[in-house]
N, C-alpha and C. Protein backbone atom coordinates (compact mmCIF):
# COMPACT_ATOMS: atom_id res chain seq x y z
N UNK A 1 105.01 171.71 125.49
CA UNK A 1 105.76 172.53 124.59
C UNK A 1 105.48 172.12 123.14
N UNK A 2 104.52 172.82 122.48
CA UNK A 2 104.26 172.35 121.36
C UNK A 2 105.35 172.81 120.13
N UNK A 3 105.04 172.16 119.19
CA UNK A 3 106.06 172.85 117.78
C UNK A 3 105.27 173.61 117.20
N UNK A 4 105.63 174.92 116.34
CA UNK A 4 105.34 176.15 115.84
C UNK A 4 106.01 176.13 114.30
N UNK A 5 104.91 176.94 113.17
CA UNK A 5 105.07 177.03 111.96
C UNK A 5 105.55 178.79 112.04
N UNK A 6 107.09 178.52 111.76
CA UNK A 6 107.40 179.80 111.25
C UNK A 6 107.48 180.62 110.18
N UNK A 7 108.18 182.07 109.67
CA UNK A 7 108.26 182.56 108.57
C UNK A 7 108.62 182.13 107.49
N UNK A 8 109.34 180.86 107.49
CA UNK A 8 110.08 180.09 106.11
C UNK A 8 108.97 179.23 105.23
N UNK A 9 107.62 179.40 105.84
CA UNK A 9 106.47 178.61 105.26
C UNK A 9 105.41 179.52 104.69
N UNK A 10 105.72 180.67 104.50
CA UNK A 10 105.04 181.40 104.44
C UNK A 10 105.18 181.60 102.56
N UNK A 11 103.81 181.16 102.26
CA UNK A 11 104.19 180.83 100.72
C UNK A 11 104.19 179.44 100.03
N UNK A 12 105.00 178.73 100.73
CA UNK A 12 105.63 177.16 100.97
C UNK A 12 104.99 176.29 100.40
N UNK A 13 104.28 176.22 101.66
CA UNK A 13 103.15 175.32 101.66
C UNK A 13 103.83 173.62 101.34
N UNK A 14 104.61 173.31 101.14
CA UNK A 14 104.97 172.13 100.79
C UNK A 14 104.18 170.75 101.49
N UNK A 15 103.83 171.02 103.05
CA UNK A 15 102.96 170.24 103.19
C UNK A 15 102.97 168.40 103.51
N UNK A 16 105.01 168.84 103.28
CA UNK A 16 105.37 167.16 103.64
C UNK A 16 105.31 167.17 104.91
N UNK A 17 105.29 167.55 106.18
CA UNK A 17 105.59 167.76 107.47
C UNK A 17 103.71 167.24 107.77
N UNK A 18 103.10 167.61 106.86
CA UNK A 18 101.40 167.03 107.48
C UNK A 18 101.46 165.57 107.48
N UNK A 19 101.99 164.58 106.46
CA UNK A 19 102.44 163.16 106.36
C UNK A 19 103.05 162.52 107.88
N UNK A 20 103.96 163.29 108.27
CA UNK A 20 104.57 162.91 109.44
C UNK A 20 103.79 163.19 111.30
N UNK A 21 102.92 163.58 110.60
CA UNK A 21 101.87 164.09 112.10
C UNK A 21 101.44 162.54 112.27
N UNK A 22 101.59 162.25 113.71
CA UNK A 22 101.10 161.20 114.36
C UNK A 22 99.43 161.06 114.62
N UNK A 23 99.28 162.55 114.88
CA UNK A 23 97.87 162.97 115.83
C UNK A 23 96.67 162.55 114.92
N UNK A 24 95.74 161.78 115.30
CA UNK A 24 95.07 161.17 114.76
C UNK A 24 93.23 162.47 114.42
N UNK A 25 93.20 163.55 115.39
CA UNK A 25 93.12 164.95 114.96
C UNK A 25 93.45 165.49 114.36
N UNK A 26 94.52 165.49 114.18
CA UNK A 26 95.78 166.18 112.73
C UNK A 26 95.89 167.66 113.82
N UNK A 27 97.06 168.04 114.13
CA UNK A 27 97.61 168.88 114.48
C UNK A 27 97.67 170.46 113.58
N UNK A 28 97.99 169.91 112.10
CA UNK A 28 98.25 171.10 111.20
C UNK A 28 96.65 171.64 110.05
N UNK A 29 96.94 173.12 110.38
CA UNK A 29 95.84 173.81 109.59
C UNK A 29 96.42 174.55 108.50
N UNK A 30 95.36 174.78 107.40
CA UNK A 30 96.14 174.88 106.21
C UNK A 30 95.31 176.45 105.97
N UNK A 31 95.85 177.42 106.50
CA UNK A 31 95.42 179.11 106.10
C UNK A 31 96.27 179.08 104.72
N UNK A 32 95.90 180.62 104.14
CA UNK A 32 95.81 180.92 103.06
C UNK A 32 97.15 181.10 102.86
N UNK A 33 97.90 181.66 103.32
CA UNK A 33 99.97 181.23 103.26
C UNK A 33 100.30 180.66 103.43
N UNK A 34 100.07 180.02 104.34
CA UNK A 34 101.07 178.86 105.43
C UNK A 34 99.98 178.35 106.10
N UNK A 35 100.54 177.50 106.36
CA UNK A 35 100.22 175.93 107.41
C UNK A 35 100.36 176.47 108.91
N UNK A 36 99.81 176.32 110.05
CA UNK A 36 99.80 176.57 111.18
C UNK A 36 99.46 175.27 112.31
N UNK A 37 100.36 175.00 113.28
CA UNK A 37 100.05 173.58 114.15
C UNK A 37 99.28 174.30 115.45
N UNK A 38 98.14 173.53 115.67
CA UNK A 38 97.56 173.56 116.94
C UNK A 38 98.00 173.21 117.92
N UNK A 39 98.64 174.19 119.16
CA UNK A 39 99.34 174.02 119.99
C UNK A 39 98.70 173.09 121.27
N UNK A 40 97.49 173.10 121.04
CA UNK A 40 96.63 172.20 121.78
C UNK A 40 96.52 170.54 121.31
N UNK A 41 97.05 170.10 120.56
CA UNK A 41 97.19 169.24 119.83
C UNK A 41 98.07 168.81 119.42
N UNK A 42 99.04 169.29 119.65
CA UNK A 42 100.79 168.75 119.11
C UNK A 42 101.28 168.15 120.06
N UNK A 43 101.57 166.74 119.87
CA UNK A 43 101.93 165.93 120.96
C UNK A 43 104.02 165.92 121.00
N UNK A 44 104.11 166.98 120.59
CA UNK A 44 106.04 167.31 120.90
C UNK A 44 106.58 165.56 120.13
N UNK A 45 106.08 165.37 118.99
CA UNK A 45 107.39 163.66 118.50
C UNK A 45 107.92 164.56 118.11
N UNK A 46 108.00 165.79 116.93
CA UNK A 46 109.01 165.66 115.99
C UNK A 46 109.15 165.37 115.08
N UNK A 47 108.46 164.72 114.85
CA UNK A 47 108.08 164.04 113.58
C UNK A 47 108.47 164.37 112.11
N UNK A 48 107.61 166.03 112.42
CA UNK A 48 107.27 167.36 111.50
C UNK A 48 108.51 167.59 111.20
N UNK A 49 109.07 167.93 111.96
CA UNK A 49 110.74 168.58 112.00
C UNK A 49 111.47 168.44 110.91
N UNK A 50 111.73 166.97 110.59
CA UNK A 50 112.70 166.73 109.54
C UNK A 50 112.33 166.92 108.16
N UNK A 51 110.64 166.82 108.42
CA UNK A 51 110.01 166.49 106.54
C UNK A 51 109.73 167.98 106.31
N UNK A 52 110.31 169.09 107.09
CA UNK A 52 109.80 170.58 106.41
C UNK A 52 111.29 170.81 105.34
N UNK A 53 110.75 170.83 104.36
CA UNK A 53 112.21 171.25 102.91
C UNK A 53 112.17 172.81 103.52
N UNK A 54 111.96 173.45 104.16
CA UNK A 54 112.18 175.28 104.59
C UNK A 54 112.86 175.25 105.82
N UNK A 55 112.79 174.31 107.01
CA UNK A 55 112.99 174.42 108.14
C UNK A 55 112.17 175.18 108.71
N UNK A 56 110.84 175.30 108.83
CA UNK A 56 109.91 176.27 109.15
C UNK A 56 109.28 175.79 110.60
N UNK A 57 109.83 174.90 111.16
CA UNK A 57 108.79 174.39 112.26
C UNK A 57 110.44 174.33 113.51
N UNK A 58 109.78 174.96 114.35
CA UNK A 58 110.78 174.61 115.68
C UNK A 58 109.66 174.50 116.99
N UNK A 59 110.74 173.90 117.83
CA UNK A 59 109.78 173.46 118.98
C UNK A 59 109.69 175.12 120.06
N UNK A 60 108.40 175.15 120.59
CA UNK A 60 107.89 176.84 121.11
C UNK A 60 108.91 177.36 122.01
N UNK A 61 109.77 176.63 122.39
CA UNK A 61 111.03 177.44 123.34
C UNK A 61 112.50 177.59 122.69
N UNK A 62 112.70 177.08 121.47
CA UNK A 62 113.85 177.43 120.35
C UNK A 62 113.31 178.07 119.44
N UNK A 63 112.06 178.40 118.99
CA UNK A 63 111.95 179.42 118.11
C UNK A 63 112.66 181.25 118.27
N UNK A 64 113.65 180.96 117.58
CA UNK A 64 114.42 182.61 117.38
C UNK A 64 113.59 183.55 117.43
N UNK A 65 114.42 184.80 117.86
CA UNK A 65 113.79 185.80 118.72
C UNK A 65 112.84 186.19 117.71
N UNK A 66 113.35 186.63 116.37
CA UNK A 66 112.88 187.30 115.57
C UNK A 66 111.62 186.82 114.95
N UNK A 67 111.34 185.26 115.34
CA UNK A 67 110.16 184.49 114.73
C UNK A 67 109.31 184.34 116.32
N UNK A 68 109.32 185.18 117.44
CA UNK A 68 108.59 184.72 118.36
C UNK A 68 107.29 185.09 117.79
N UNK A 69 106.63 186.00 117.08
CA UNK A 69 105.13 186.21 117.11
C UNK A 69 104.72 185.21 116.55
N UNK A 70 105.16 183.89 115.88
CA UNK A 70 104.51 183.14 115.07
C UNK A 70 104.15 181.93 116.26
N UNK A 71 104.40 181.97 117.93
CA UNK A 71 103.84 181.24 118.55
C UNK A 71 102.58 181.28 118.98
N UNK A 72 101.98 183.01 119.37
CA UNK A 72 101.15 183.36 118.86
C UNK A 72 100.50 182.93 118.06
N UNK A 73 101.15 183.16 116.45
CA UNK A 73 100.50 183.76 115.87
C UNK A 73 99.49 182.22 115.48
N UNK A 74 100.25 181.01 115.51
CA UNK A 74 100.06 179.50 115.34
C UNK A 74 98.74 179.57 116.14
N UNK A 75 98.59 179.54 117.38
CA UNK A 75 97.45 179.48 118.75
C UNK A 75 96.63 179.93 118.17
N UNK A 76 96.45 181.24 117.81
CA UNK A 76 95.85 181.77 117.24
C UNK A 76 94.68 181.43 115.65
N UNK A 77 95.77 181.05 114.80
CA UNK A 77 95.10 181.10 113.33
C UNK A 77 94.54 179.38 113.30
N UNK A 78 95.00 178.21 114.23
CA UNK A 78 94.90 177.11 113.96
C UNK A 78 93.51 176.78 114.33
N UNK A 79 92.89 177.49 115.19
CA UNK A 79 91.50 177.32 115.25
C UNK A 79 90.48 177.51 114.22
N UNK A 80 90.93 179.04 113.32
CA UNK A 80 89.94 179.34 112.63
C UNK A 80 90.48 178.85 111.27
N UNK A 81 91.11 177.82 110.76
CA UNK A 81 91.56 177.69 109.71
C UNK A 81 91.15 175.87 109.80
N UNK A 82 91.10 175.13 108.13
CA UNK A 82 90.88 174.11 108.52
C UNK A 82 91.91 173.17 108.31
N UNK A 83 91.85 171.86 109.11
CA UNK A 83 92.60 170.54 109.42
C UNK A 83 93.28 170.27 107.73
N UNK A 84 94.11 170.26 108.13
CA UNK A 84 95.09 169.19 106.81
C UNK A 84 95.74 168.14 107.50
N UNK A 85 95.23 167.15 106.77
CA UNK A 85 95.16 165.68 107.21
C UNK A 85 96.65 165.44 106.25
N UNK A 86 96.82 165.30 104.99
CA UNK A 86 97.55 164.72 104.19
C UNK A 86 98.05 166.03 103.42
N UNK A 87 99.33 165.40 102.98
CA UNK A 87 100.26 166.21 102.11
C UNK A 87 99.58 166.63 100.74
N UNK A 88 99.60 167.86 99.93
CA UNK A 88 98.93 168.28 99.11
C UNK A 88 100.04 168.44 97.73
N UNK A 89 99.09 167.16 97.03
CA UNK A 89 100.41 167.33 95.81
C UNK A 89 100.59 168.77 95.35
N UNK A 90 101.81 169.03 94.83
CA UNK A 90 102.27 170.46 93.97
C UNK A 90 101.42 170.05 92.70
N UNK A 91 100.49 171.90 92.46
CA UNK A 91 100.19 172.01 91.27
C UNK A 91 101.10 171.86 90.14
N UNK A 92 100.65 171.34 88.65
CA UNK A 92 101.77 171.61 87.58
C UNK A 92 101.65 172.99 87.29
């Protein structure tokens, strides 16, 4: 049961939740809105959870009804998008 980047990141980008990835692959991909976790690669700590300032990440069987396509939509975009290893300072 992997964790999923929902609608509250969309924009965001904040990028503290990449700091807290254990996975030595790095789990999270950084597309052109939002951040997306490879569901093949998310080893379920949690980690992520607390360091998102949006609340944008829930684990794939509590994500609300209204945010289900983004489990999808995660599977999906994390392949063709690339690895973010580390948190990306805010532009001034």
């Amino acid at each position: 049961m992997p964790h999923v980047v929902c609608e509250p990141c969309i924009d965001c980008k904040h990028t503290d939740c990449v700091d807290a990835c254990p996975v030595p692959t790095g789990c999270f991909h950084q597309g052109e809105k939002m951040l997306y976790i490879d569901p093949t690669k998310c080893i379920d700590c949690e980690g992520c959870v607390p360091k998102c300032p949006v609340e944008a990440i829930c684990l794939d069987e509590n994500v609300p009804e209204k945010w289900q396509s983004y489990i999808e939509l995660n599977a999906r975009m994390a392949p063709q998008t690339p690895v973010i290893w580390r948190k990306i300072p805010k532009q001034p």
